[in-house]
Protein backbone atom coordinates (compact mmCIF):
# COMPACT_ATOMS: atom_id res chain seq x y z
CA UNK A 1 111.08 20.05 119.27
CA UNK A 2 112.95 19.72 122.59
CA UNK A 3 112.22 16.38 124.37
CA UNK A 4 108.30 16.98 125.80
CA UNK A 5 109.51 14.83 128.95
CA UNK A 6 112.23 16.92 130.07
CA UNK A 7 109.99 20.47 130.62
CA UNK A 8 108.50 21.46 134.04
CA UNK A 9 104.80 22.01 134.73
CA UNK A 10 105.40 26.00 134.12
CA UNK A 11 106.99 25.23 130.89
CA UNK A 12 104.49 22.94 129.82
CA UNK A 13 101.98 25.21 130.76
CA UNK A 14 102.98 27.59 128.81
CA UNK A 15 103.47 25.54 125.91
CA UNK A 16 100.13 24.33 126.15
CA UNK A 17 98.40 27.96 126.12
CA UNK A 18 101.15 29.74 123.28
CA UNK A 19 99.55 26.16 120.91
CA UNK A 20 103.08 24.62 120.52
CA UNK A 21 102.30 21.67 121.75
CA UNK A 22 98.73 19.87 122.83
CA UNK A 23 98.18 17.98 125.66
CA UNK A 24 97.39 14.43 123.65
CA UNK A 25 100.75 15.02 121.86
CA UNK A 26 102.79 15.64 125.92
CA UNK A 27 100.60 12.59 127.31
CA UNK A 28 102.16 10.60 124.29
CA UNK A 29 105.19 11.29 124.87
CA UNK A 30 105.06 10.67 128.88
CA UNK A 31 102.85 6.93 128.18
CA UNK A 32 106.11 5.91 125.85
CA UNK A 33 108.47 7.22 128.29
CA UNK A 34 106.86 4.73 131.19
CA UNK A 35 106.80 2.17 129.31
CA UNK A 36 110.09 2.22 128.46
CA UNK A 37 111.23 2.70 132.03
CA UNK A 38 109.96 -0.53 133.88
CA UNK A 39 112.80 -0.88 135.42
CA UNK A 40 112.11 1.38 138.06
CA UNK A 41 108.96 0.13 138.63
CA UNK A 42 107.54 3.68 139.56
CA UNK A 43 104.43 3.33 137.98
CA UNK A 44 102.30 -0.04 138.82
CA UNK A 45 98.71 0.63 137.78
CA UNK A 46 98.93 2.72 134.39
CA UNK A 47 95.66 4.12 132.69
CA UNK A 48 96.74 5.33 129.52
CA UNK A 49 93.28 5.31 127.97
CA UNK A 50 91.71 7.50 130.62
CA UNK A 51 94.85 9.32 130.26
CA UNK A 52 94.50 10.07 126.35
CA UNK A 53 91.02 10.71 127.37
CA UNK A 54 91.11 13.70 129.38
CA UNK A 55 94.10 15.16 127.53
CA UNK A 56 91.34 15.35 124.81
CA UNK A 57 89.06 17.36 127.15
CA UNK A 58 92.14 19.26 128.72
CA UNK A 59 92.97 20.09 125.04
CA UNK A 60 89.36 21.37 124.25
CA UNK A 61 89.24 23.21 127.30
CA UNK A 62 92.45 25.03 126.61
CA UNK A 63 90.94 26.17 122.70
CA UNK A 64 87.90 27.09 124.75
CA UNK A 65 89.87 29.63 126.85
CA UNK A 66 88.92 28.49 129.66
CA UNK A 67 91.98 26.02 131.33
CA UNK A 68 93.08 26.06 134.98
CA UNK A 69 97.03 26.23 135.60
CA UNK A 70 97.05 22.49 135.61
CA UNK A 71 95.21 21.94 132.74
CA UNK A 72 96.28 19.50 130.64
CA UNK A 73 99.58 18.66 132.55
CA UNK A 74 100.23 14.98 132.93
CA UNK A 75 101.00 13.91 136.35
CA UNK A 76 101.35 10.49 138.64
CA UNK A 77 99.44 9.83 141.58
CA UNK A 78 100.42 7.58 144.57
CA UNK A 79 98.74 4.62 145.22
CA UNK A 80 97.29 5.85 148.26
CA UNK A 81 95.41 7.94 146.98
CA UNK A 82 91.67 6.59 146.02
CA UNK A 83 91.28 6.79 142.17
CA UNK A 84 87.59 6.21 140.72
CA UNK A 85 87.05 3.09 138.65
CA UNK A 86 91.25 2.59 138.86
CA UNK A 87 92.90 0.11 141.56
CA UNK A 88 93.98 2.01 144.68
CA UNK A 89 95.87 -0.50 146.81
CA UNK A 90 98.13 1.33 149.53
CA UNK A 91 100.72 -1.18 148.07
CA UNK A 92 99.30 -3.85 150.09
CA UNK A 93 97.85 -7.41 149.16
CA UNK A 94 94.94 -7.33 151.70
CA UNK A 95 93.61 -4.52 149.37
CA UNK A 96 93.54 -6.56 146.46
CA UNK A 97 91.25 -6.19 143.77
CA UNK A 98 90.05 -3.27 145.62
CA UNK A 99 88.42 -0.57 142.73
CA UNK A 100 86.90 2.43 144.39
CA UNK A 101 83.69 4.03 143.35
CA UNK A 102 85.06 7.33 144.22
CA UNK A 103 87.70 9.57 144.15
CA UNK A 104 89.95 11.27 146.96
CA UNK A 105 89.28 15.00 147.49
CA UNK A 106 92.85 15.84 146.20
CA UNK A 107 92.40 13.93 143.59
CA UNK A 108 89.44 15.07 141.89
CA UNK A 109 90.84 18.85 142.73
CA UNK A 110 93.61 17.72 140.44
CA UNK A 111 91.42 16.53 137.80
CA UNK A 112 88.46 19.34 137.73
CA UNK A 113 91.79 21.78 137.09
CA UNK A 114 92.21 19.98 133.76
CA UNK A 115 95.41 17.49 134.91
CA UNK A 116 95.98 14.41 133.37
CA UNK A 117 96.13 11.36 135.26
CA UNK A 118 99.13 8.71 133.81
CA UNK A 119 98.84 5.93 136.62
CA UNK A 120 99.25 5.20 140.22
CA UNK A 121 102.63 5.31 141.40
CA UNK A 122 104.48 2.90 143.89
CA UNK A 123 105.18 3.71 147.50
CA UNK A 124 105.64 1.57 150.71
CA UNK A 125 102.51 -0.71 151.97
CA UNK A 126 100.55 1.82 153.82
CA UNK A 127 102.89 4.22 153.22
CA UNK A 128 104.94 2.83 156.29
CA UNK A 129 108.50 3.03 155.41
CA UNK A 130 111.48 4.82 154.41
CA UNK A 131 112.88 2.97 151.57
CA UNK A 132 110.00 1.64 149.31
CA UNK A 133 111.23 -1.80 149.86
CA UNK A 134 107.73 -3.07 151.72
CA UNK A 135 105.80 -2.97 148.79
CA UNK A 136 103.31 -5.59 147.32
CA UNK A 137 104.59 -4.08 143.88
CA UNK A 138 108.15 -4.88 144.76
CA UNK A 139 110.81 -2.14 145.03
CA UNK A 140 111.11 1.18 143.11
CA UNK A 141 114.35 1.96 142.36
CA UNK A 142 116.00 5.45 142.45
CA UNK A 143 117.09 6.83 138.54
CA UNK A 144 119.98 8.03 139.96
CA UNK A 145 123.19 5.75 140.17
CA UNK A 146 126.46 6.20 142.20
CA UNK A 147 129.51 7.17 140.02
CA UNK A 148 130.15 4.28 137.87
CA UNK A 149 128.51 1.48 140.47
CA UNK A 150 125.14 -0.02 138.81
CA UNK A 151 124.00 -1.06 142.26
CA UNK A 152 120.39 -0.18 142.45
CA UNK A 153 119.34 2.38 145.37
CA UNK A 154 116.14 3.32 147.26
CA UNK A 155 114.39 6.77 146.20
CA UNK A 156 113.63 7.17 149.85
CA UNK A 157 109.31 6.32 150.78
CA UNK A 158 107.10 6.24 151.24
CA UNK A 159 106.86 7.97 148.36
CA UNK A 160 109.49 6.43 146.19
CA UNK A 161 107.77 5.90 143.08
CA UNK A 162 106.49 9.32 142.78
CA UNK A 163 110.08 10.33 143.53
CA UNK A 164 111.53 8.19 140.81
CA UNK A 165 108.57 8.73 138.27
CA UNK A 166 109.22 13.03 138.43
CA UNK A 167 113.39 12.57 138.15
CA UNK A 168 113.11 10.04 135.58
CA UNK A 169 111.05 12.81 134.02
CA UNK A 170 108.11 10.19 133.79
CA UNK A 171 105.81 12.70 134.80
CA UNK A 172 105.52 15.99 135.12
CA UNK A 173 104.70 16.05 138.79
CA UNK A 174 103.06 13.70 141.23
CA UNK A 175 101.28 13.98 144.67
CA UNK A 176 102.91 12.19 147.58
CA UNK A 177 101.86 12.09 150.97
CA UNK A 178 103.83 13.15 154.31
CA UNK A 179 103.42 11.23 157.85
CA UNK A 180 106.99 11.70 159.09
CA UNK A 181 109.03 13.03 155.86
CA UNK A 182 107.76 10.50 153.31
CA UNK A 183 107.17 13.33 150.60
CA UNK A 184 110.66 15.49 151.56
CA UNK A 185 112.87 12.64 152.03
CA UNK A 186 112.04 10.92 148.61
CA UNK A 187 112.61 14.31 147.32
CA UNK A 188 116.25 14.69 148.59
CA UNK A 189 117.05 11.33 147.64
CA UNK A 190 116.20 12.05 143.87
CA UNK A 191 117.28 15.53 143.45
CA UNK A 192 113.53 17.16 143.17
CA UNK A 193 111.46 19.05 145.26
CA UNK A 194 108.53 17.89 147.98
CA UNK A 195 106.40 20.05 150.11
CA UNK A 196 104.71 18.84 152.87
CA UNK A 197 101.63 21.51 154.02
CA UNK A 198 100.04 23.07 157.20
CA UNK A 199 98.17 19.77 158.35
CA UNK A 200 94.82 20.54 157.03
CA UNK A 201 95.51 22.29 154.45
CA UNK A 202 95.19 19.51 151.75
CA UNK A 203 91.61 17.29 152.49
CA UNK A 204 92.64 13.47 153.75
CA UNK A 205 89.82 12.49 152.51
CA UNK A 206 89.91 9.47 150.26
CA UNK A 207 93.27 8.91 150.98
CA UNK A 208 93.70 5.85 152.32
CA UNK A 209 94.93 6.57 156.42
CA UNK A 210 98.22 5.86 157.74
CA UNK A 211 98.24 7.79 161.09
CA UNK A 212 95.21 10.63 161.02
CA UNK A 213 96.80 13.15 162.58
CA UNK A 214 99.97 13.10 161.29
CA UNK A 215 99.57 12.38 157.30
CA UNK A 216 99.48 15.50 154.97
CA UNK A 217 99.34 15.12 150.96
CA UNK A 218 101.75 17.36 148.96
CA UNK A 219 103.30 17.79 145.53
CA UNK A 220 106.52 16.46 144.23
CA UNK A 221 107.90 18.53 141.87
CA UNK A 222 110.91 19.39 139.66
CA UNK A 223 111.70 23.05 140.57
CA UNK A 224 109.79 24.58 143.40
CA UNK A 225 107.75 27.28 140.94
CA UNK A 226 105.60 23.45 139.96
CA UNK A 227 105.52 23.14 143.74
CA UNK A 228 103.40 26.32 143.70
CA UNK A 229 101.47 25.84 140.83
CA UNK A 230 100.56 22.06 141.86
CA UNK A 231 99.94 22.78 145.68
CA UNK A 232 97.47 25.35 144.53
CA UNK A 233 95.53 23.17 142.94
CA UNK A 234 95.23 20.68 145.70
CA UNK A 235 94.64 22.73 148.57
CA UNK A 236 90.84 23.99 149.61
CA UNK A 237 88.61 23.46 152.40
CA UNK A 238 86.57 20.04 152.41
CA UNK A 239 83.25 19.64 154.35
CA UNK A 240 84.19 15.83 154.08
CA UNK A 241 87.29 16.05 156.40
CA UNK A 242 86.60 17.76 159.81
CA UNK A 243 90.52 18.71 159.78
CA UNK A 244 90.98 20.80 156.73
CA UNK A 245 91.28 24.35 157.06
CA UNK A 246 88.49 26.93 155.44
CA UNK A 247 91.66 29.47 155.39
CA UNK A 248 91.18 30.85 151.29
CA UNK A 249 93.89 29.68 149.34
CA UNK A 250 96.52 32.24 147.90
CA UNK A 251 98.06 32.11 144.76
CA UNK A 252 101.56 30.89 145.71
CA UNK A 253 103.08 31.02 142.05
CA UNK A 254 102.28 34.86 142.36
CA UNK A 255 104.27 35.00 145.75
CA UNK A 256 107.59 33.62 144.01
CA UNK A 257 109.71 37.18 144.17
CA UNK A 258 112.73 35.36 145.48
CA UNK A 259 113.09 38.05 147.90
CA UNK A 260 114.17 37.25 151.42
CA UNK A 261 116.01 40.56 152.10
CA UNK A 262 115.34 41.05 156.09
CA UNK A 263 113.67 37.34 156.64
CA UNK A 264 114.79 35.88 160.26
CA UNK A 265 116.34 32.19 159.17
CA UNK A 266 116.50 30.14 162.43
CA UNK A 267 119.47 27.27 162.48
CA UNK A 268 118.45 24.46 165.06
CA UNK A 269 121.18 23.57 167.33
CA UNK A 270 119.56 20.41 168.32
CA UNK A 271 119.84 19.41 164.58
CA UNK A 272 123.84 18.90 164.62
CA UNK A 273 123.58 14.95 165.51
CA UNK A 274 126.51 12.91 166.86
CA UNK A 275 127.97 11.55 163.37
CA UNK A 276 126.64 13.42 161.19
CA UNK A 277 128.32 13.02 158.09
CA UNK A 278 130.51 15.86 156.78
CA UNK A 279 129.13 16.17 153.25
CA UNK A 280 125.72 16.80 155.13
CA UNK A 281 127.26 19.48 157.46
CA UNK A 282 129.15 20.60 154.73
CA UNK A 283 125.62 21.39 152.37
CA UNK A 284 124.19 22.84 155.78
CA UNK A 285 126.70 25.50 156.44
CA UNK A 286 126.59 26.42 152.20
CA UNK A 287 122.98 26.71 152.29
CA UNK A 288 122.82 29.04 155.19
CA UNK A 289 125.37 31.41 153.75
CA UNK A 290 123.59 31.24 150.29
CA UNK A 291 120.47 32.54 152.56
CA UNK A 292 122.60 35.30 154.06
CA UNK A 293 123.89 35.97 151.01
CA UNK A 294 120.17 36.71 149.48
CA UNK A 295 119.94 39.51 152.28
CA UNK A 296 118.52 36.97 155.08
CA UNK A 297 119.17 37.53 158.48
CA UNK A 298 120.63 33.87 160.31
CA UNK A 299 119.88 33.48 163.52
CA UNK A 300 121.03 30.55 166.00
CA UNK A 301 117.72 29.18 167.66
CA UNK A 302 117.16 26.47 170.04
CA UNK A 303 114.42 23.19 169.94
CA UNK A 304 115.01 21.87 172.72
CA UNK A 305 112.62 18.45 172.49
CA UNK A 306 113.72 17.71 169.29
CA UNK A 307 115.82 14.40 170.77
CA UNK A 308 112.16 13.43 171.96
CA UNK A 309 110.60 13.59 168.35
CA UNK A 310 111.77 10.46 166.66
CA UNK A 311 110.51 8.10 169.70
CA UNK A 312 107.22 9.86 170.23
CA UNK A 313 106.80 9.75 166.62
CA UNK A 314 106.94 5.84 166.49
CA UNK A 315 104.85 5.73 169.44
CA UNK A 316 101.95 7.79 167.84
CA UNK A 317 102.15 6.92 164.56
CA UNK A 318 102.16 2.59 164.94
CA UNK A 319 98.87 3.53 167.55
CA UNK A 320 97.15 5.55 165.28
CA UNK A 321 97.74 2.65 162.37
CA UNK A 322 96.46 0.18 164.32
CA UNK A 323 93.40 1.77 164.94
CA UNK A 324 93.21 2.69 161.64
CA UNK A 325 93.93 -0.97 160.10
CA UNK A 326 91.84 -2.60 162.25
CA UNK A 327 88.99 -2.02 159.05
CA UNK A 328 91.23 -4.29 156.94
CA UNK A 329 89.42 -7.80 158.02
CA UNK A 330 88.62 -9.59 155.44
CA UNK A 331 84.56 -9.17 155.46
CA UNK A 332 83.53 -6.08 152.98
CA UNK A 333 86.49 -5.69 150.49
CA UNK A 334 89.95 -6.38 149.35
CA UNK A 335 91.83 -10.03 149.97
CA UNK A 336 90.10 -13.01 151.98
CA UNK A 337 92.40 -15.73 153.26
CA UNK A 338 90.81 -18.84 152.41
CA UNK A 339 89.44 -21.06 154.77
CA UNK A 340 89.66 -24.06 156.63
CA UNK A 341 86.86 -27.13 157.67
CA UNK A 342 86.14 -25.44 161.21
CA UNK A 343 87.00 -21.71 160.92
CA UNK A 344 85.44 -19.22 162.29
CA UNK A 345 84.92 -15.70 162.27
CA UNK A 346 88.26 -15.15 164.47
CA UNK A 347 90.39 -17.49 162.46
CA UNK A 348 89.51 -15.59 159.47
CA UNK A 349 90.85 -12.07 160.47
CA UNK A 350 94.13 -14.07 161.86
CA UNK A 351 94.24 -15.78 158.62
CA UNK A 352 93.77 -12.74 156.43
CA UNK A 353 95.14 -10.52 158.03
CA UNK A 354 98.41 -12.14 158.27
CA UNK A 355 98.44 -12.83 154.69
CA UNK A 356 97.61 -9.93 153.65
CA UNK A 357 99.71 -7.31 155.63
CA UNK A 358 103.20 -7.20 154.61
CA UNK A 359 106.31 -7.41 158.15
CA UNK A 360 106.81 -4.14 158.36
CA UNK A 361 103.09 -3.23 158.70
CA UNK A 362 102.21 -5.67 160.99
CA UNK A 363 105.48 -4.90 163.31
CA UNK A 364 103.78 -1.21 163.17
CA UNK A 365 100.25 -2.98 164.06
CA UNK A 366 101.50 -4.88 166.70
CA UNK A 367 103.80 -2.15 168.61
CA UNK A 368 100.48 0.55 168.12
CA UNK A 369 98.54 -2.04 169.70
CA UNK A 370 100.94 -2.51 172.86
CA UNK A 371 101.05 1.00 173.21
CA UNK A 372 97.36 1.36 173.46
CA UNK A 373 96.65 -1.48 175.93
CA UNK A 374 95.21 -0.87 179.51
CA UNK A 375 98.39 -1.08 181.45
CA UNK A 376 100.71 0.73 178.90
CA UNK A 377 98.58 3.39 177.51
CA UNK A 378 99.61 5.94 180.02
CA UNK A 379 102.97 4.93 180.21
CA UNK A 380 103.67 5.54 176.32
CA UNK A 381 100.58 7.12 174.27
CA UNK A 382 99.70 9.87 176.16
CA UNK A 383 103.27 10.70 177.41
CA UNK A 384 104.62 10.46 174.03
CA UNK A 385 101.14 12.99 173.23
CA UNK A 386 102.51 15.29 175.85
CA UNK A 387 105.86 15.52 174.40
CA UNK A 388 104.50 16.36 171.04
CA UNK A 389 103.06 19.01 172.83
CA UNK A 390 106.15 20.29 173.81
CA UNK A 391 108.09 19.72 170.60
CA UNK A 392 104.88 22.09 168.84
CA UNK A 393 105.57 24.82 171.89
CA UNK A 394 109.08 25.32 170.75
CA UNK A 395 108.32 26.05 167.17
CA UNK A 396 105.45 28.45 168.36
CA UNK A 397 108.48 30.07 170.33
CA UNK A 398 110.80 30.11 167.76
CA UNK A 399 108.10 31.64 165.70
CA UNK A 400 106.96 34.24 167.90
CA UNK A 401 110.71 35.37 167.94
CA UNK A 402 109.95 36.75 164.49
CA UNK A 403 111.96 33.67 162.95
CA UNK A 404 110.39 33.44 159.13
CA UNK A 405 111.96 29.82 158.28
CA UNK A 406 113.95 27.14 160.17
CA UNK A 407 117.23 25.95 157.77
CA UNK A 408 117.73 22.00 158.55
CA UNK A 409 119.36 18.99 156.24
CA UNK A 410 116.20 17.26 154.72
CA UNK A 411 118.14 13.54 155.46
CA UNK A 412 120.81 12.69 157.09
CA UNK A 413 122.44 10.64 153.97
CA UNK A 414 122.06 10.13 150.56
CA UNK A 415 120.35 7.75 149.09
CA UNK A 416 121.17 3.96 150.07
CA UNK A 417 121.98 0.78 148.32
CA UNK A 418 118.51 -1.37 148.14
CA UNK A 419 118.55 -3.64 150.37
CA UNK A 420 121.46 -1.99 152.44
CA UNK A 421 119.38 -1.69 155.51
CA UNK A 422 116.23 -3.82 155.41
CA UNK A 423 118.06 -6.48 156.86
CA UNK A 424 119.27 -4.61 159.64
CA UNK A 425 118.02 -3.26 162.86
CA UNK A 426 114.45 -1.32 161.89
CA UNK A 427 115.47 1.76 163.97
CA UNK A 428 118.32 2.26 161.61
CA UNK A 429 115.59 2.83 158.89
CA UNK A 430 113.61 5.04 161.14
CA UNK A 431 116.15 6.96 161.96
CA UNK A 432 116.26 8.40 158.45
CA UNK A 433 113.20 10.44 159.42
CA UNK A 434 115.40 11.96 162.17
CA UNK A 435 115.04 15.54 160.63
CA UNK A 436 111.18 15.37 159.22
CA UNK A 437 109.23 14.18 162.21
CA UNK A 438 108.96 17.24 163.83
CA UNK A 439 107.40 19.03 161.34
CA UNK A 440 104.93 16.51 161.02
CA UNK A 441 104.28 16.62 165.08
CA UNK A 442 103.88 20.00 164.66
CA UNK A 443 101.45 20.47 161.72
CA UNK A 444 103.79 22.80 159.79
CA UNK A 445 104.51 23.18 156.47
CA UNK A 446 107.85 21.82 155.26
CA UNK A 447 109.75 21.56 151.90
CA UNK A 448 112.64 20.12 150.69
CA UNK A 449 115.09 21.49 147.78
CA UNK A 450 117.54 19.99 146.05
CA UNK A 451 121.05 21.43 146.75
CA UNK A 452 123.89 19.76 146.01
CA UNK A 453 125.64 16.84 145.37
CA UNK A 454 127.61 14.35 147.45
CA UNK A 455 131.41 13.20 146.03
CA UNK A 456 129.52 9.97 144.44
CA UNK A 457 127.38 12.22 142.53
CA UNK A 458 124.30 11.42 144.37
CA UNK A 459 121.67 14.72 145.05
CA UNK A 460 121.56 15.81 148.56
CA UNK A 461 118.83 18.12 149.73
CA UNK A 462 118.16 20.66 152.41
CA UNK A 463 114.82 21.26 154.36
CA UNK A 464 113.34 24.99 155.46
CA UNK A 465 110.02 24.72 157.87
CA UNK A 466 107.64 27.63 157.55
CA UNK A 467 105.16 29.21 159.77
CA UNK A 468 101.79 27.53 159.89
CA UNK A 469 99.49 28.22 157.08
CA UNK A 470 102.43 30.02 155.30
CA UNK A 471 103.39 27.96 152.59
CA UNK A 472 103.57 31.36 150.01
CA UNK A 473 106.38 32.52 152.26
CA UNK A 474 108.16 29.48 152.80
CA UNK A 475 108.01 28.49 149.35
CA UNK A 476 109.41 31.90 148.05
CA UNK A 477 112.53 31.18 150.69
CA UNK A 478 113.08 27.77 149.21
CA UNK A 479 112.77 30.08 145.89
CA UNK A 480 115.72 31.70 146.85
CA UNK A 481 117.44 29.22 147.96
CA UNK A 482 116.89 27.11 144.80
CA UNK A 483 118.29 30.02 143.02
CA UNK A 484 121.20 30.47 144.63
CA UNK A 485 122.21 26.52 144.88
CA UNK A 486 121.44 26.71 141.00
CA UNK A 487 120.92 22.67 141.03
CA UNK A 488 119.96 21.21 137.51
CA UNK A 489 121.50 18.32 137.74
CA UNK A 490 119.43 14.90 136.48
CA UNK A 491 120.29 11.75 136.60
CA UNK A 492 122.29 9.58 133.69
CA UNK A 493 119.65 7.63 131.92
CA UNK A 494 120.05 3.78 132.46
CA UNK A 495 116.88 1.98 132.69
């Protein structure tokens, strides 16, 4: 039998229902597989008994006749994601210890369809980062190697270990979440795919909060038919989160036709940065005449706020996480700083909370918290509100052109050494999000696909942004588009 690990969620699916193979015998073969592969510490909390356990049911349920797409399918979830009775810890020490009682909507979507939970996955501490170097886990590192150099790199974050776990075919597929590109970066850097949904399509509840109205959860996948089948199964309307959408869900494996003939593809001018490098131009240029070679019309459109995006973005999203953090105290759950003779109530939040957020979070904290003060809230939070504003009117422009899908690059490198730019200037690291921010602004759906190759071998991706509530359409565009870039390359096994 071909190697279990290698097949896609369709594949597997159909395996599952033809009685080749069962699901105990694919969650087998995925539990060895991870534990062979702790060198990319993708996976940091693994539950292989409650994984063995519902591929029993899933298995039953399949004999039964009556299994859900994603039934029996073993998949990863990130650690931000609450998981009942299994540590959910948003990569951070000041969550600690911290077991839930209950499980996030998305979640327990996943598992009433039958899908197998493996473990939780890595990802940066509160999912703020672009690297998954900030961590309580320590790093995950990227499967993928440049030429002949056994220098470890990032797989992008926050998402990184779902991003390593699904190209080091750990997993089938895994759910990420997206607050600024942190499920479609991670997916360029690794040579899968990510989609990022209409905000409020997928419930946030139960999902730990980075900034509320900005984070989005999503599938990572290896092809983008899994994309499909997986966001399916996670998107609904929640009563328990006032922002998701009662829209009815379609069935958006049913809409893959890979026919674009007379779609209106918009290319950004705003997107061609000062320095961009070639090989990202280059996989630009190929990927819109691949569209226009499917029968899509290209047409040049304009954004004009998109310069605005990256430093509105890291005004919003710091405020909202400091509002959001300000639960993590010490008092109810997760890590306590011990105490001193003579400390009080005060001392303890200093104390604990300094130990337990990691630099990166607290720089975050700290700059959301300046922003928000009396004499600066005017001057940056609601200006950098109004400009959002702004950068959403020129997508609903675009849009009511009769433009279908917006062509971009997903990142504007490939993946970097680890380590390679912690130590430098933070807005070097932000500025990898230069190209997924304003999706996230927006609300819009977003997904990346892997396209190419740069000369050190290392996957590049590009990104297509849909019309709200449309991921069907946009996801049959990137269907094309995966078909015509014909990408099936994987990475050399190392670890």
């Amino acid at each position: 039998m071909t190697d279990l690990t290698k097949l896609t969620l369709a594949g597997a699916r159909d395996k599952l229902r033809a009685g080749d193979v069962t699901s105990v015998e694919l969650t087998e073969a995925f539990l060895t597989a991870i534990d062979k592969a702790d060198a990319l510490n993708a996976f940091v909390h693994k539950t292989p008994e409650l994984a063995l356990e519902r591929a029993k049911a899933a298995d039953a349920r399949i004999q039964a006749g009556d299994a859900p797409d994603m039934c029996g399918l073993p998949i990863g979830i990130k650690d931000l994601f609450c998981t009942k009775g299994v540590p959910s810890q948003a990569a951070s020490r000041i969550l600690e210890g911290f077991t839930p009682e209950y499980e996030s909507t998305v979640s327990q979507k996943l598992e009433d369809a039958g899908a197998v939970m493996l473990g939780k996955l890595n990802m940066d501490e509160f999912a703020m980062g672009s690297s998954n170097e900030t961590s309580v886990y320590g790093n995950a590192i990227n499967p993928w190697r440049r030429g002949n150099d056994d220098a470890d790199l990032t797989p992008g974050g926050s998402s990184g270990g779902s991003a390593a776990a699904v190209a080091a075919d750990l997993c089938l597929a895994a759910t990420g979440t997206d607050t600024g590109g942190s499920i479609r970066q991670p997916a360029a850097f690794t040579g899968i795919t990510g989609i990022k949904p209409t905000y409020g399509r997928c419930s946030r509840w139960g999902v730990v909060a980075f900034a509320s109205s900005l984070d989005q959860a999503g599938p990572m996948t290896k092809d983008v038919r899994d994309a499909a089948i997986m966001l399916e199964a996670m998107c609904g309307h929640d009563a328990k989160d006032s922002t998701s959408s009662e829209l009815a869900v379609p069935n958006f494996e049913a809409m893959l036709t890979g026919d674009i003939k007379g779609k209106k593809i918009g290319i950004p001018k705003e997107y061609r940065m000062d320095g961009m490098p070639a090989e990202i131009e280059k996989l630009w240029a190929e990927g819109t005449e691949m569209l226009k070679a499917a029968g899509a019309e290209i047409v040049d459109i304009s954004l004009p706020h998109t310069k605005y995006a990256l430093p509105a973005y890291y005004v919003i999203a710091p405020a909202e996480a400091s509002s959001n953090l300000a639960r993590y105290d010490g008092v109810r759950y997760g890590h306590r700083a011990t105490l001193g003779a003579g400390d009080g109530i005060t001392e303890m939040y200093e104390k604990t909370r300094a130990e337990g957020f990691g630099h990166e979070v607290q720089r975050r904290v700290m700059v959301g918290t300046y922003v928000l003060s009396a004499g600066f809230y005017d001057a940056y939070y609601n200006r950098a509100r109004r400009v959002r504003t702004l950068i959403k009117q020129d997508f609903e422009n675009v849009f009511a052109q009769g433009i279908d899908a917006i062509l971009t690059p997903a990142t504007p490198s490939a993946a970097f050494g680890v380590g390679e730019m912690t130590d430098a200037d933070p807005i070097q690291m932000y500025l990898n999000d230069v190209f997924t921010v304003t999706v996230n602004l927006a609300g819009l759906p977003g997904v990346s696909v892997p396209t190419g190759l740069n000369d050190q071998g290392l996957p590049l991706g590009l990104q297509l942004i849909g019309r709200p509530w449309e991921e069907g359409d946009l996801l049959n565009t990137a269907y094309a588009l995966e078909q015509a870039a014909g990408f099936v390359a994987k990475p050399a096994q190392w670890w």
